[in-house]
PDB file of N, CA and C in Angstrom:
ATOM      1  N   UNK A   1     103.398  89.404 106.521  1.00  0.00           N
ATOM      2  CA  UNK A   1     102.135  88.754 106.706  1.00  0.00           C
ATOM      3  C   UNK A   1     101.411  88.720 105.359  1.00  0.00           C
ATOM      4  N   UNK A   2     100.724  87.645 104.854  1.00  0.00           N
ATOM      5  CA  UNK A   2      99.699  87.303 103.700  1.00  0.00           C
ATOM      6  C   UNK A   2      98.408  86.827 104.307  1.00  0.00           C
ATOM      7  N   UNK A   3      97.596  87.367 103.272  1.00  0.00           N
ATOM      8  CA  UNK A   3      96.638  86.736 103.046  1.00  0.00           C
ATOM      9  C   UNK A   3      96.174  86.181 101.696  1.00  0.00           C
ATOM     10  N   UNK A   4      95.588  85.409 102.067  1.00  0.00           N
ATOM     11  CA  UNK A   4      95.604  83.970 100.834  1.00  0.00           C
ATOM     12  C   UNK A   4      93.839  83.377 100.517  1.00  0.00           C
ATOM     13  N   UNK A   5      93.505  84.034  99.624  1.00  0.00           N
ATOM     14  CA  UNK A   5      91.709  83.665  99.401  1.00  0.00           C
ATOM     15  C   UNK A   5      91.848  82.077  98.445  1.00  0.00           C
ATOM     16  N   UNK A   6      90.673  81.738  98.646  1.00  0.00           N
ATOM     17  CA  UNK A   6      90.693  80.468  98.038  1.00  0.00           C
ATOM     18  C   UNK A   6      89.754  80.296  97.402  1.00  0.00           C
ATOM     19  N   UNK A   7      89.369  79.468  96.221  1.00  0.00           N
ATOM     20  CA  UNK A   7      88.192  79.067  95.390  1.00  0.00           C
ATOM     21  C   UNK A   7      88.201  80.343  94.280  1.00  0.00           C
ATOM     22  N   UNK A   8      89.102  81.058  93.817  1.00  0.00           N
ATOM     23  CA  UNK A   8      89.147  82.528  93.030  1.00  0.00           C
ATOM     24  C   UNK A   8      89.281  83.584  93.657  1.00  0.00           C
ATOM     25  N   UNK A   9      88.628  83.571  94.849  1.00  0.00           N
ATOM     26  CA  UNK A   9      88.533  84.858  95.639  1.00  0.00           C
ATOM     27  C   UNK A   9      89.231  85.443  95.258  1.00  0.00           C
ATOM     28  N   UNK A  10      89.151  87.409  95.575  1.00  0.00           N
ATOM     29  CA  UNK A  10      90.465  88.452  95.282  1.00  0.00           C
ATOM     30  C   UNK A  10      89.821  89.099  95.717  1.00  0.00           C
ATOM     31  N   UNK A  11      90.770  90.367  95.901  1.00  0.00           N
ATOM     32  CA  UNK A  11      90.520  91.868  96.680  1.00  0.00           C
ATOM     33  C   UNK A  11      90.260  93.159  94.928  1.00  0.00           C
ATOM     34  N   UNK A  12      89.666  93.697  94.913  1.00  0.00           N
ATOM     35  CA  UNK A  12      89.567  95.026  94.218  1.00  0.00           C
ATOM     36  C   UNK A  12      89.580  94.400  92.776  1.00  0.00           C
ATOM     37  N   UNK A  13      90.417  94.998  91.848  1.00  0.00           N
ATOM     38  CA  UNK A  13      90.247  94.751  90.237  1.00  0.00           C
ATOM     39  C   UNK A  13      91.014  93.243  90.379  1.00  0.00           C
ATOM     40  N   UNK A  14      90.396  92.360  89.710  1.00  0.00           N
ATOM     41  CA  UNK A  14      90.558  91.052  89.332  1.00  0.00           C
ATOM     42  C   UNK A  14      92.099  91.442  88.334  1.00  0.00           C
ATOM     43  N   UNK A  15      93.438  90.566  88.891  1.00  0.00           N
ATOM     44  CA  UNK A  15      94.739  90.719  88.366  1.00  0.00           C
ATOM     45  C   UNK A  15      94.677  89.098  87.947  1.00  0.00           C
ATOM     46  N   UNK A  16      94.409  88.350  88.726  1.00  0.00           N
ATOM     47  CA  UNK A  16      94.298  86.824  88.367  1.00  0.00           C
ATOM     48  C   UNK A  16      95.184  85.809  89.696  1.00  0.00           C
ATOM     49  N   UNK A  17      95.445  87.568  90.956  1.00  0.00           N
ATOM     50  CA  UNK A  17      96.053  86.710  92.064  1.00  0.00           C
ATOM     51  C   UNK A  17      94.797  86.687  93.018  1.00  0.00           C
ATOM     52  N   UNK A  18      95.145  85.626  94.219  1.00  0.00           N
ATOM     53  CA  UNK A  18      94.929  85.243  95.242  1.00  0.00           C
ATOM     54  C   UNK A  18      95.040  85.839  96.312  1.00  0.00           C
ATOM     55  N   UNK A  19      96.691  85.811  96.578  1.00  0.00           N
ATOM     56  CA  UNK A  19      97.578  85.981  97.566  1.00  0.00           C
ATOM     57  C   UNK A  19      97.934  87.932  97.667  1.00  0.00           C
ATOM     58  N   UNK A  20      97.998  88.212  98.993  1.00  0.00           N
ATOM     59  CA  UNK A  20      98.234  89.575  99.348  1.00  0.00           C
ATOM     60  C   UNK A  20      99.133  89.754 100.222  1.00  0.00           C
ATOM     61  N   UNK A  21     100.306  90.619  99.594  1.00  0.00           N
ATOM     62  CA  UNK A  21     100.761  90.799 100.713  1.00  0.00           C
ATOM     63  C   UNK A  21     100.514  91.924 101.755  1.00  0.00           C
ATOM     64  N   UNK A  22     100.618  91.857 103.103  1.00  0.00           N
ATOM     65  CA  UNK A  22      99.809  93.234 103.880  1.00  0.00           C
ATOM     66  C   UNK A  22     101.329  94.150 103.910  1.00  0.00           C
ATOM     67  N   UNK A  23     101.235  94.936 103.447  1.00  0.00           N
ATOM     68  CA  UNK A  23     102.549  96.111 103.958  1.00  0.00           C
ATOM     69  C   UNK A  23     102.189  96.808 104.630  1.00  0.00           C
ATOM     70  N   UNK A  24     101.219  97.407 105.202  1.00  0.00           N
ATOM     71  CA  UNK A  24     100.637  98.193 106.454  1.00  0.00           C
ATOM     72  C   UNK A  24      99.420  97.923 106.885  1.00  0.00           C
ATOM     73  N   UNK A  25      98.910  97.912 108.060  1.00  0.00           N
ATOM     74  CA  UNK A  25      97.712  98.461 108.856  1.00  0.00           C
ATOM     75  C   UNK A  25      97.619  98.865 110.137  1.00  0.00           C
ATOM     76  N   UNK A  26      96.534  99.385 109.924  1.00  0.00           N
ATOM     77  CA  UNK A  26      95.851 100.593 110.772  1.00  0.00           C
ATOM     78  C   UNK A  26      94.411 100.004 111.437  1.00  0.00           C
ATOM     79  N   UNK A  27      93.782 101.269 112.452  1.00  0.00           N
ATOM     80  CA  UNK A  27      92.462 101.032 112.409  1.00  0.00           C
ATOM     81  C   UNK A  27      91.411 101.165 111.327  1.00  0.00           C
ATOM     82  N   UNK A  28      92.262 101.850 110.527  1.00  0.00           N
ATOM     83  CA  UNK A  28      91.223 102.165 109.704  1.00  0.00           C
ATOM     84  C   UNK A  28      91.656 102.066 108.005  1.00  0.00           C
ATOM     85  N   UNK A  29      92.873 101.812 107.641  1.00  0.00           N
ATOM     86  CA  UNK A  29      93.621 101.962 106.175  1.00  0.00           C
ATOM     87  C   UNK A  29      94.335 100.225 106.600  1.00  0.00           C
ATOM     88  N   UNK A  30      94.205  99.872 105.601  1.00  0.00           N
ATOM     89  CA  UNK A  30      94.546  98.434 105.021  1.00  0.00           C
ATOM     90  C   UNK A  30      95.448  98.388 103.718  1.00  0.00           C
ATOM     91  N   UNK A  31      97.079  98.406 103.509  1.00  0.00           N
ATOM     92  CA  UNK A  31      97.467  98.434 102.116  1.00  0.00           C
ATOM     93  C   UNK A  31      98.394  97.155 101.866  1.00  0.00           C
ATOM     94  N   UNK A  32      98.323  96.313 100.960  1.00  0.00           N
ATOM     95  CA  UNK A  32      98.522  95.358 100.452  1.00  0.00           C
ATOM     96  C   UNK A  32      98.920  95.483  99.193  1.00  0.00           C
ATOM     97  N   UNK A  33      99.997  94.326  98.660  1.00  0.00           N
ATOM     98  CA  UNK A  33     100.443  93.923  97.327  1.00  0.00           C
ATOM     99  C   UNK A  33     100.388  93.055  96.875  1.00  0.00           C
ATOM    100  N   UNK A  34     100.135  93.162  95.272  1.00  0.00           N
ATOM    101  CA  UNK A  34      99.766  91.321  95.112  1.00  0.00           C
ATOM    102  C   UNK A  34     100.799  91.822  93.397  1.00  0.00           C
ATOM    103  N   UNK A  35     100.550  90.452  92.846  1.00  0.00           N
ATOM    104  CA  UNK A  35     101.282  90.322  91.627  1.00  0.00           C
ATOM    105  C   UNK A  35     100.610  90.032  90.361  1.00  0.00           C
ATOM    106  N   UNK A  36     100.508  90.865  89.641  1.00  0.00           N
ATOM    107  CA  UNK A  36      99.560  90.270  88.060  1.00  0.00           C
ATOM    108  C   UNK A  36     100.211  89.259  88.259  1.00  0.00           C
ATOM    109  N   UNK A  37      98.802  88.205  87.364  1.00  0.00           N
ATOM    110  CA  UNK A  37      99.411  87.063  86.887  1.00  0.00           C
ATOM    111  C   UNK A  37      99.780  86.822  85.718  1.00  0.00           C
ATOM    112  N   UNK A  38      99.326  87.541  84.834  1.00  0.00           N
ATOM    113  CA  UNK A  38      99.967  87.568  83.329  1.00  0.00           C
ATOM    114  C   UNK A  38     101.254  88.237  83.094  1.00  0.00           C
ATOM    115  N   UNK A  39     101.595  89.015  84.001  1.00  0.00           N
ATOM    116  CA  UNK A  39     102.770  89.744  84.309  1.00  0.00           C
ATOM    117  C   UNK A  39     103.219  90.115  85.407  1.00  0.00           C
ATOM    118  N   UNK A  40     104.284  88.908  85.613  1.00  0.00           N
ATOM    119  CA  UNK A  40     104.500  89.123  87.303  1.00  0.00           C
ATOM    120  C   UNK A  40     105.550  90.013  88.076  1.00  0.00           C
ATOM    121  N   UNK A  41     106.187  90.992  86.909  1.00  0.00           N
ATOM    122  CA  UNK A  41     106.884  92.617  87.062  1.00  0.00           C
ATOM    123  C   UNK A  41     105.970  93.320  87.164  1.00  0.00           C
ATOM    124  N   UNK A  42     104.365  93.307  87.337  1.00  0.00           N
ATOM    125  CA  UNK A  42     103.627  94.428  87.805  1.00  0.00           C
ATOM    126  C   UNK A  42     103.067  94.123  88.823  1.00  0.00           C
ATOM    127  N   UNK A  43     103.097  94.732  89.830  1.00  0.00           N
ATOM    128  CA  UNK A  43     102.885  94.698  91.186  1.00  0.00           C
ATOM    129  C   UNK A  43     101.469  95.860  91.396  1.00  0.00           C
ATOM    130  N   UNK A  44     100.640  95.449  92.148  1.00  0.00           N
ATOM    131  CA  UNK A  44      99.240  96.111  92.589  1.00  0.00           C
ATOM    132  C   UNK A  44      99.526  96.819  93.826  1.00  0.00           C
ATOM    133  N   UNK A  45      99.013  97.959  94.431  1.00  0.00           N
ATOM    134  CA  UNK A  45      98.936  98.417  95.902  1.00  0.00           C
ATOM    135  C   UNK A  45      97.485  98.574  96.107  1.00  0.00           C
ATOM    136  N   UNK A  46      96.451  98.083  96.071  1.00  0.00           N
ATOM    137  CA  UNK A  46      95.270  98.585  96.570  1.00  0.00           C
ATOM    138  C   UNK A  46      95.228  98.586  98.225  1.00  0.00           C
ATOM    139  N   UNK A  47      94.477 100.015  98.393  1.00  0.00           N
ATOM    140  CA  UNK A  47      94.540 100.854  99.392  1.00  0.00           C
ATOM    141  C   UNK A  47      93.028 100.087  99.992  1.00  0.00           C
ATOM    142  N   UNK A  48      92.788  99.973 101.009  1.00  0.00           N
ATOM    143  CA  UNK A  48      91.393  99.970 101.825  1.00  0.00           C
ATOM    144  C   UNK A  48      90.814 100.618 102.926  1.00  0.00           C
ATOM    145  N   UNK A  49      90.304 101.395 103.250  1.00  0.00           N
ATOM    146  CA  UNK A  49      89.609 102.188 104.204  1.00  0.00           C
ATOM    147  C   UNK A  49      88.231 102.035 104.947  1.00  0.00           C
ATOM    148  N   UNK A  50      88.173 102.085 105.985  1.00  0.00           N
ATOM    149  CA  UNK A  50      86.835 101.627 106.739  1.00  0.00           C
ATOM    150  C   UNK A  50      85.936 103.390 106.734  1.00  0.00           C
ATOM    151  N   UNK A  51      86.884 104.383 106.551  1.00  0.00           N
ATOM    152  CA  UNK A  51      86.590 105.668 106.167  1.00  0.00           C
ATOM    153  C   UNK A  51      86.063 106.000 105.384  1.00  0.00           C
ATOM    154  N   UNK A  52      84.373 106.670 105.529  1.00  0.00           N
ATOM    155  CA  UNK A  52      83.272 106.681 103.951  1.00  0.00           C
ATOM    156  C   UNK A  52      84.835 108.182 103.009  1.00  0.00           C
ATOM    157  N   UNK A  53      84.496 107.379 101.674  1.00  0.00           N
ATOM    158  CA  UNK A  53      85.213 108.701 101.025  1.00  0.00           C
ATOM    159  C   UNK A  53      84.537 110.209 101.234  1.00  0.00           C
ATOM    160  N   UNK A  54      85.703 111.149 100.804  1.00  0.00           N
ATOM    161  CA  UNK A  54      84.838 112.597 101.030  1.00  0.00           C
ATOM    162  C   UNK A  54      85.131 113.097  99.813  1.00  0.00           C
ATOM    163  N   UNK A  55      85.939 112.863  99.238  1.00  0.00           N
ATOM    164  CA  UNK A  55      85.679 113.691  97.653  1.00  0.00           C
ATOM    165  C   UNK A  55      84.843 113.460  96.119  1.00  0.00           C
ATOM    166  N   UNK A  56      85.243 114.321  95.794  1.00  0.00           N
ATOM    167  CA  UNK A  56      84.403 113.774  94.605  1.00  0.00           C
ATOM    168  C   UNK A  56      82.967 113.440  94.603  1.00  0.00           C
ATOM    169  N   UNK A  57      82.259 113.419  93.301  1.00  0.00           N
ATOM    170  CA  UNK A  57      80.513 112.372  93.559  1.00  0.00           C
ATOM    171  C   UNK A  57      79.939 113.404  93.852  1.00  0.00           C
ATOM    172  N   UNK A  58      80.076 114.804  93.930  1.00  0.00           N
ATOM    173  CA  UNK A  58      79.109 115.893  94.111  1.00  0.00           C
ATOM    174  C   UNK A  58      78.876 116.288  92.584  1.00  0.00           C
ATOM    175  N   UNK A  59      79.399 116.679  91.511  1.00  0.00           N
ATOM    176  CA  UNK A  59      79.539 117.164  90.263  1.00  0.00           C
ATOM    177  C   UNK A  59      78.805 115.972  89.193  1.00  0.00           C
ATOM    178  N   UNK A  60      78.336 116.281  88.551  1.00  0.00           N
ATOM    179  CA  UNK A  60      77.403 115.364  87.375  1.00  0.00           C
ATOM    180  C   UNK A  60      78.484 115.381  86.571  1.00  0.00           C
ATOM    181  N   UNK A  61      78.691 113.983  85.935  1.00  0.00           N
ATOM    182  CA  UNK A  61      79.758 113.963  84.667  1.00  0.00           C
ATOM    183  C   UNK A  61      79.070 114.342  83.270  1.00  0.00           C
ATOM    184  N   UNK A  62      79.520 114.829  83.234  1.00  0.00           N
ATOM    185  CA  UNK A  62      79.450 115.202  81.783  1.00  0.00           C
ATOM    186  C   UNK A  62      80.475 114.647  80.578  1.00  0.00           C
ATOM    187  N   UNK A  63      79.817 114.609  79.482  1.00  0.00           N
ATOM    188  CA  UNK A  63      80.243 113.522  78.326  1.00  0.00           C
ATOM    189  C   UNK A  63      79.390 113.521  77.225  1.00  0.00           C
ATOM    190  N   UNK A  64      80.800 113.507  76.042  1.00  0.00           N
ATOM    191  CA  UNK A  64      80.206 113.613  74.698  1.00  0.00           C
ATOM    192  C   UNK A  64      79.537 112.569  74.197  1.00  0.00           C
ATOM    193  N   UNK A  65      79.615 111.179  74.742  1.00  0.00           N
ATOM    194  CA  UNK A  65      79.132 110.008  74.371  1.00  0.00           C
ATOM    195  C   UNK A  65      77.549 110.255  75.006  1.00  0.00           C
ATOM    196  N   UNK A  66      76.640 109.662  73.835  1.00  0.00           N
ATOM    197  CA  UNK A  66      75.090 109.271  74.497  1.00  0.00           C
ATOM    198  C   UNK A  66      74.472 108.134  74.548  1.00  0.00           C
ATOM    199  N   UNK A  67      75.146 106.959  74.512  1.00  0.00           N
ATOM    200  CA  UNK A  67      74.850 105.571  74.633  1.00  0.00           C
ATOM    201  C   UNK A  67      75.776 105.151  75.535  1.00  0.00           C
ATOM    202  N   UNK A  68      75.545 103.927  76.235  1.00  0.00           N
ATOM    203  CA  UNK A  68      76.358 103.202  77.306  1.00  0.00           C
ATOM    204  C   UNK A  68      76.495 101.962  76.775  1.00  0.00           C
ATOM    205  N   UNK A  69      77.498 101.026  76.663  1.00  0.00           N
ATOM    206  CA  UNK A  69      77.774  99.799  76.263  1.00  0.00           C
ATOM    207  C   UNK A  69      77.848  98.866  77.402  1.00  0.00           C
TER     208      UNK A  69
END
């Protein structure tokens, strides 16, 4: 099964595809593959969850840098 966005659309970090393929779902986890387009030997898995995350985001980052670009 695919799914196929149109007009640019995409799922998660912009690769330059469209098209997804679904390799699993659930009620609640969604995982799909798509194909860079500048390089179409690298293959994407972004994961999706209807589940708020639980880790992480409690701890302040800390960092030697003091400007943001």
């Amino acid at each position: 099964m695919q799914i196929e966005f149109v007009n640019g659309g995409f799922m998660s970090y912009y690769v330059g595809s469209s098209s997804y393929e679904i390799l699993s779902k659930s009620e609640d986890l969604l995982n799909v593959r798509t194909y860079d387009k500048a390089d179409p030997d690298l293959a994407w898995h972004p994961k999706f969850s209807s589940k708020p995350s639980t880790g992480g985001g409690e701890e302040n980052l800390e960092t030697i840098y003091t400007t943001s670009v």
